[in-house]
C-alpha atoms as a PDB file:
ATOM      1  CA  UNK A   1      89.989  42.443  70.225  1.00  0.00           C
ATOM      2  CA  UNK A   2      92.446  41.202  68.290  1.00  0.00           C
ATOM      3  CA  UNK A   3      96.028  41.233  68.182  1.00  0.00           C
ATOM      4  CA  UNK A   4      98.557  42.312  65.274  1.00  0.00           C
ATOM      5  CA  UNK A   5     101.800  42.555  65.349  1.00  0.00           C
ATOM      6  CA  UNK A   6     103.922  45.597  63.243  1.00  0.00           C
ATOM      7  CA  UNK A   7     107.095  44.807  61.798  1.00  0.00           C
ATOM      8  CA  UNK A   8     109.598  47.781  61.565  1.00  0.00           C
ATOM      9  CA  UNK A   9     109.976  46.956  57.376  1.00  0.00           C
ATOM     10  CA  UNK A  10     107.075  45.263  55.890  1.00  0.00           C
ATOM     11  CA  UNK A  11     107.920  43.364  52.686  1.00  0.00           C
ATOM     12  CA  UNK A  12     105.689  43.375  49.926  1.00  0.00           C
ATOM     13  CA  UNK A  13     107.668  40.076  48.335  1.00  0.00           C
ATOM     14  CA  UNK A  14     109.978  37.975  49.766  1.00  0.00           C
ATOM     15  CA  UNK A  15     114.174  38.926  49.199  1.00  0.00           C
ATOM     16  CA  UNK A  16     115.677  36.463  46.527  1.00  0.00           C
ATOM     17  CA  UNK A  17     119.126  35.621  47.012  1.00  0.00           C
ATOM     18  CA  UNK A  18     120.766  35.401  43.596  1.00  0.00           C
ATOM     19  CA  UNK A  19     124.043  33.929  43.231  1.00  0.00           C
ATOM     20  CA  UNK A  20     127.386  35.410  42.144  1.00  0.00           C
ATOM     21  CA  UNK A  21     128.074  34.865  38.367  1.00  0.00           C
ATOM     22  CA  UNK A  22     130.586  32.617  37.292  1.00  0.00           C
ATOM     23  CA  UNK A  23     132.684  34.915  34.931  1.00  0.00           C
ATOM     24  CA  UNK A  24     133.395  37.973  34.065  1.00  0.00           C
ATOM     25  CA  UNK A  25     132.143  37.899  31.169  1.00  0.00           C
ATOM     26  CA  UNK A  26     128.397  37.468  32.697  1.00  0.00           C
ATOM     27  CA  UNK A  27     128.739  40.741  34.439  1.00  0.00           C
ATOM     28  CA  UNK A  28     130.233  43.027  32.081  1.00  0.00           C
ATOM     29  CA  UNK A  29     130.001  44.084  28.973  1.00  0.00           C
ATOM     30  CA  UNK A  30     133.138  43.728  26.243  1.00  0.00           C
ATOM     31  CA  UNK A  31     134.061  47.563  26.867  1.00  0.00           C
ATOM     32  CA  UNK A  32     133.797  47.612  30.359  1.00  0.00           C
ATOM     33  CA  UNK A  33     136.107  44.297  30.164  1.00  0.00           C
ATOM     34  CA  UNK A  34     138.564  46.045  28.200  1.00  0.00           C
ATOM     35  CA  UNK A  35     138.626  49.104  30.405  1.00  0.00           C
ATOM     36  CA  UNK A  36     138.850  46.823  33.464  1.00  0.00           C
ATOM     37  CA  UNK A  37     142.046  45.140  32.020  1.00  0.00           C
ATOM     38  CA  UNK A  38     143.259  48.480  31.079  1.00  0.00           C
ATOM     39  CA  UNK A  39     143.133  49.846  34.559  1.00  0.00           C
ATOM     40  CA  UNK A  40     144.626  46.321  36.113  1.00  0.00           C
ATOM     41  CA  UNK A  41     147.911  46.664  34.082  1.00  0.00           C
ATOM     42  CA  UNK A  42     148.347  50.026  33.923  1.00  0.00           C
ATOM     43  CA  UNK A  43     148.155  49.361  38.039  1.00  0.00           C
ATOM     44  CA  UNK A  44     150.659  47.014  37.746  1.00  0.00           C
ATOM     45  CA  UNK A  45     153.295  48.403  35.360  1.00  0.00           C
ATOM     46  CA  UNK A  46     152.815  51.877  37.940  1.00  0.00           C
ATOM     47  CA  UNK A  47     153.634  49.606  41.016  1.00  0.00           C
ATOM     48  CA  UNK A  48     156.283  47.198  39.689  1.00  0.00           C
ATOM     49  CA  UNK A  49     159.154  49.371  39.997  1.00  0.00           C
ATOM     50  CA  UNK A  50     158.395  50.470  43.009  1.00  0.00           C
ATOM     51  CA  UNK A  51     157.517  46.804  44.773  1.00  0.00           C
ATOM     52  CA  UNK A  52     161.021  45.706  42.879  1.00  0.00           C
ATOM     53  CA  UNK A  53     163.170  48.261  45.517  1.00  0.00           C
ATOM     54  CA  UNK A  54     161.081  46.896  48.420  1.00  0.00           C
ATOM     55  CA  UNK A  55     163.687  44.785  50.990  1.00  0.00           C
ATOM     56  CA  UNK A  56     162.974  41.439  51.427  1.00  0.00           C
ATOM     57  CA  UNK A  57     162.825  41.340  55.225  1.00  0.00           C
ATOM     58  CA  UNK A  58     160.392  44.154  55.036  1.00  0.00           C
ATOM     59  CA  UNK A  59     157.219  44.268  56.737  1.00  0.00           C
ATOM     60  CA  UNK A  60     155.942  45.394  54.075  1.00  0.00           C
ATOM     61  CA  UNK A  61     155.532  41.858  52.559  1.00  0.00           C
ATOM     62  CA  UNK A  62     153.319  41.179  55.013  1.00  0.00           C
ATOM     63  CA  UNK A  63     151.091  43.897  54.511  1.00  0.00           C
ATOM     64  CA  UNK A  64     151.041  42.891  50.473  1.00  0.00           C
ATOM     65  CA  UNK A  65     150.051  39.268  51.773  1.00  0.00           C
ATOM     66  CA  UNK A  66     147.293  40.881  54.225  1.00  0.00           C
ATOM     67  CA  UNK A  67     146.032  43.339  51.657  1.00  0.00           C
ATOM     68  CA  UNK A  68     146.195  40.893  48.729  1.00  0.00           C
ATOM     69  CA  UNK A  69     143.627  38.187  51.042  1.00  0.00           C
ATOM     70  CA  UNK A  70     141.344  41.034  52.338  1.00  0.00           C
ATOM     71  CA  UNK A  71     140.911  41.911  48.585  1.00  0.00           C
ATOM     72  CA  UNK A  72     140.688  38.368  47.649  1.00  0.00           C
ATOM     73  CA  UNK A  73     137.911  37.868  50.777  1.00  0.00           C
ATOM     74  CA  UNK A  74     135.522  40.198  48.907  1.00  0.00           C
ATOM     75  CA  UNK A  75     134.958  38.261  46.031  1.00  0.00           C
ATOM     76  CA  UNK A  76     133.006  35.688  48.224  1.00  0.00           C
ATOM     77  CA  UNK A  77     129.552  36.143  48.346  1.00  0.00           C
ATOM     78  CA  UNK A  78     128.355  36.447  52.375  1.00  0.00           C
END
C-alpha cells in the first residue's frame, strides 16, 4: 500500500515571482500616464489651501508624515 500525500492547492506550474518595473512608463500606457498626472495635481491644487490653514503645532503634521510613509511603504514589493 502506498502512501500519498494531498496538498490543499495543487499547482499545475510553479508561481514566478516577477519583479516590480522600473518606471512608469513600463506599466502604463501614455493616456493612462496623462490621466494619472491629471488626477495627482488636481489632488493637490484641491488640498493646498486647505493644508496652508493647518497650525503648525498640529497633530495633524504627524498624521501627513504617517500617512505620506504608509503610502510610500506600498510601493515596495513584499
Amino acid at each position: 500500500m502506498s502512501q500519498a500525500t494531498a496538498d490543499a492547492i495543487a499547482f499545475e506550474r510553479p508561481v514566478e515571482h516577477g519583479h516590480a518595473p522600473s518606471s512608469l512608463s513600463a506599466t502604463l500606457s501614455r493616456r493612462a500616464q496623462a490621466f494619472f498626472v491629471a488626477v495627482c495635481i488636481a489632488a493637490v491644487c484641491v488640498t493646498a489651501p486647505f493644508l496652508a490653514t493647518l497650525p503648525a503645532n498640529s497633530d495633524w503634521l504627524t498624521f501627513g508624515a504617517l500617512a505620506t510613509a504608509a503610502a510610500l511603504a506600498q510601493l515596495f514589493v513584499v
